[in-house]
C-alpha atoms as a PDB file:
ATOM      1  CA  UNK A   1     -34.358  59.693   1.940  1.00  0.00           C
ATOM      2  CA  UNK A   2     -32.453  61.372   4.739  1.00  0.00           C
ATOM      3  CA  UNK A   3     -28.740  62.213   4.559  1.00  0.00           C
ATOM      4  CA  UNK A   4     -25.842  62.618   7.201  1.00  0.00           C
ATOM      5  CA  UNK A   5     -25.241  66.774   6.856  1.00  0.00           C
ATOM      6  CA  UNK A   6     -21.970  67.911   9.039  1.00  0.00           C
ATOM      7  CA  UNK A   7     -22.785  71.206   9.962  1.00  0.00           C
ATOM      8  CA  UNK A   8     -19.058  72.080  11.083  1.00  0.00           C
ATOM      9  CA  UNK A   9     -18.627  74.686   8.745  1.00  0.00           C
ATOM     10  CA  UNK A  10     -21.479  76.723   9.938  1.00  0.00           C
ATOM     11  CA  UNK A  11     -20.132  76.580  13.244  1.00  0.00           C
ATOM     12  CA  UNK A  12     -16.594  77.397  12.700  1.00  0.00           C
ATOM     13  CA  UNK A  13     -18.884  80.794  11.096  1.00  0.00           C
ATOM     14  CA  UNK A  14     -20.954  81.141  13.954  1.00  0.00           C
ATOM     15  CA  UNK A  15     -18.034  81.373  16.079  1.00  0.00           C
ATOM     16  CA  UNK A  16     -15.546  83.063  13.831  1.00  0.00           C
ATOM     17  CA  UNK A  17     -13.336  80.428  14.158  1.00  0.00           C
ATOM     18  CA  UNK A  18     -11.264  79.957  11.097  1.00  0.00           C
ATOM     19  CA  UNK A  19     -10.075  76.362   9.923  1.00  0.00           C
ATOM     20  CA  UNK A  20      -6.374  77.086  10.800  1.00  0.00           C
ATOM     21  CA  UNK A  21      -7.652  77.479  14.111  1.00  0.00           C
ATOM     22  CA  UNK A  22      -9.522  74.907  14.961  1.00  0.00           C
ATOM     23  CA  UNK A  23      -6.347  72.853  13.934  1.00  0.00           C
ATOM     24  CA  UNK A  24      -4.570  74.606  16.949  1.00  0.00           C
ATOM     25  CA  UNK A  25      -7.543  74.460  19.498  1.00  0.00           C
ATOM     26  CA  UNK A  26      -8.372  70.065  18.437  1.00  0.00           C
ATOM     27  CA  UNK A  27      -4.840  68.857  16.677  1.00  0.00           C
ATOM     28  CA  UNK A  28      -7.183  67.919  13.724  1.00  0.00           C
ATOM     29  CA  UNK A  29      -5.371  68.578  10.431  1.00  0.00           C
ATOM     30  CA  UNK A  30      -6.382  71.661   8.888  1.00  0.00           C
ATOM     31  CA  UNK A  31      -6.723  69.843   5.372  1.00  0.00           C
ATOM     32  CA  UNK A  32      -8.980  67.288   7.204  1.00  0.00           C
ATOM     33  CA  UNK A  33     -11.233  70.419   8.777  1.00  0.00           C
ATOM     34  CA  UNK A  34     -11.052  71.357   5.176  1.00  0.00           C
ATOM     35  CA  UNK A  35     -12.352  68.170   4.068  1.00  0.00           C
ATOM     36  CA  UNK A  36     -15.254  67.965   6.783  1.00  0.00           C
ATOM     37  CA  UNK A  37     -16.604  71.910   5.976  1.00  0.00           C
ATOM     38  CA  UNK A  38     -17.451  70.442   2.313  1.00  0.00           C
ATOM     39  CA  UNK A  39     -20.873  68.837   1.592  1.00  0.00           C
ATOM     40  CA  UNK A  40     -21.194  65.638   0.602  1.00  0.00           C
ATOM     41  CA  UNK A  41     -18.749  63.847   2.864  1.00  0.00           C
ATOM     42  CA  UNK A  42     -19.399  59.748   2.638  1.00  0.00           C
ATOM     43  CA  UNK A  43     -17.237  59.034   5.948  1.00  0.00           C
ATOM     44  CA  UNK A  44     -16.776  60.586   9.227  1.00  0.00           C
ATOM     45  CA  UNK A  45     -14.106  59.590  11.790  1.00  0.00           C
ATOM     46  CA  UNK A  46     -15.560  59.285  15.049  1.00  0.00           C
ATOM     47  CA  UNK A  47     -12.278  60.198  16.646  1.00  0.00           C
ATOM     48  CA  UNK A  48     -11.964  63.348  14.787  1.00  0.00           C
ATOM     49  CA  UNK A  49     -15.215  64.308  15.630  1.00  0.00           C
ATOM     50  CA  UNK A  50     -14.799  64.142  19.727  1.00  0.00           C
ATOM     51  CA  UNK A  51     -11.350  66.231  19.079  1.00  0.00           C
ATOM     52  CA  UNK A  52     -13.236  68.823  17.460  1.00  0.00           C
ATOM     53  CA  UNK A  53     -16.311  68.900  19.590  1.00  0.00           C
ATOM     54  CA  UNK A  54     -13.810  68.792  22.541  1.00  0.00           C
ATOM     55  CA  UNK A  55     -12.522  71.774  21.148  1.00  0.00           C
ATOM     56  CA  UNK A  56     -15.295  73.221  20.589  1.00  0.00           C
ATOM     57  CA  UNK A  57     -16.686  72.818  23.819  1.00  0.00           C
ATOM     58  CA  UNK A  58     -19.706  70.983  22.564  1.00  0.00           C
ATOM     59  CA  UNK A  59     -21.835  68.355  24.170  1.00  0.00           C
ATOM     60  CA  UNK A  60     -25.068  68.264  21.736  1.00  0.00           C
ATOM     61  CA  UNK A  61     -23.373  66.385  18.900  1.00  0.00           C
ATOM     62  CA  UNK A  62     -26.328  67.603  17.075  1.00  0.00           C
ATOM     63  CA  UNK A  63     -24.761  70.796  16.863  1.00  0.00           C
ATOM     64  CA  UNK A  64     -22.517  69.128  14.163  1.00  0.00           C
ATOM     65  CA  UNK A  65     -24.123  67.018  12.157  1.00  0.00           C
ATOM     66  CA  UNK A  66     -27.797  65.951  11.484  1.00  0.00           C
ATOM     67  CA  UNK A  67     -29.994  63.853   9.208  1.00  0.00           C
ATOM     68  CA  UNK A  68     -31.450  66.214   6.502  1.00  0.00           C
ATOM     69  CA  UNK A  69     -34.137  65.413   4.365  1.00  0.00           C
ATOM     70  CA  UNK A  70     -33.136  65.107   0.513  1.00  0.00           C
ATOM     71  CA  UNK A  71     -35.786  64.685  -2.184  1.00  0.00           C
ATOM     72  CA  UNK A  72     -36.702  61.680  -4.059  1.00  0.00           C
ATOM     73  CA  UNK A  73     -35.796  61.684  -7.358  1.00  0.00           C
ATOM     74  CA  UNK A  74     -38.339  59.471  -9.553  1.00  0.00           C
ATOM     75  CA  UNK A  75     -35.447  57.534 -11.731  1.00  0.00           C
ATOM     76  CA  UNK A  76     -33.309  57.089  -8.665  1.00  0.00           C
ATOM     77  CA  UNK A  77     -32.529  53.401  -8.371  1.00  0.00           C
ATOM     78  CA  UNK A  78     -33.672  52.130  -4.773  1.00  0.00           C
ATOM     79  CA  UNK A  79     -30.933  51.539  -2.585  1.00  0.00           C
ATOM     80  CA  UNK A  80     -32.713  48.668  -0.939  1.00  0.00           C
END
């Protein structure tokens, strides 16, 4: 099973950028940042994610998120 894994957090890192900034540099919310640096997000506003990118100056959306392999876990119910 593959999951949706936003990598912004290691990028704000990478770059030294702290969340309070990237609120200046995109407009996004600093409790929304907050809220995309935290594994496990279920939803992910397009629009939020151009501002930051924008921001960032990134063009390789994979530089934010990815699809990352989780295991199967044998009593999982299929999602099917």
């Amino acid at each position: 099973m593959h999951v949706l894994k936003i990598k912004l957090k290691d990028v704000l890192k990478q770059r030294n950028i702290t969340q309070r900034q990237l609120e200046s540099l995109s407009g996004v919310n600093q409790a929304r940042v907050s809220q995309l640096c935290k594994p496990g997000r279920q939803e992910i506003n397009l629009g939020i994610l151009e501002k930051i990118a924008a921001a960032l100056d990134i063009t390789d959306i994979s530089e934010l998120i990815q699809f990352e392999e989780v295991p199967h876990i044998e009593n999982e119910p299929d999602s099917k």
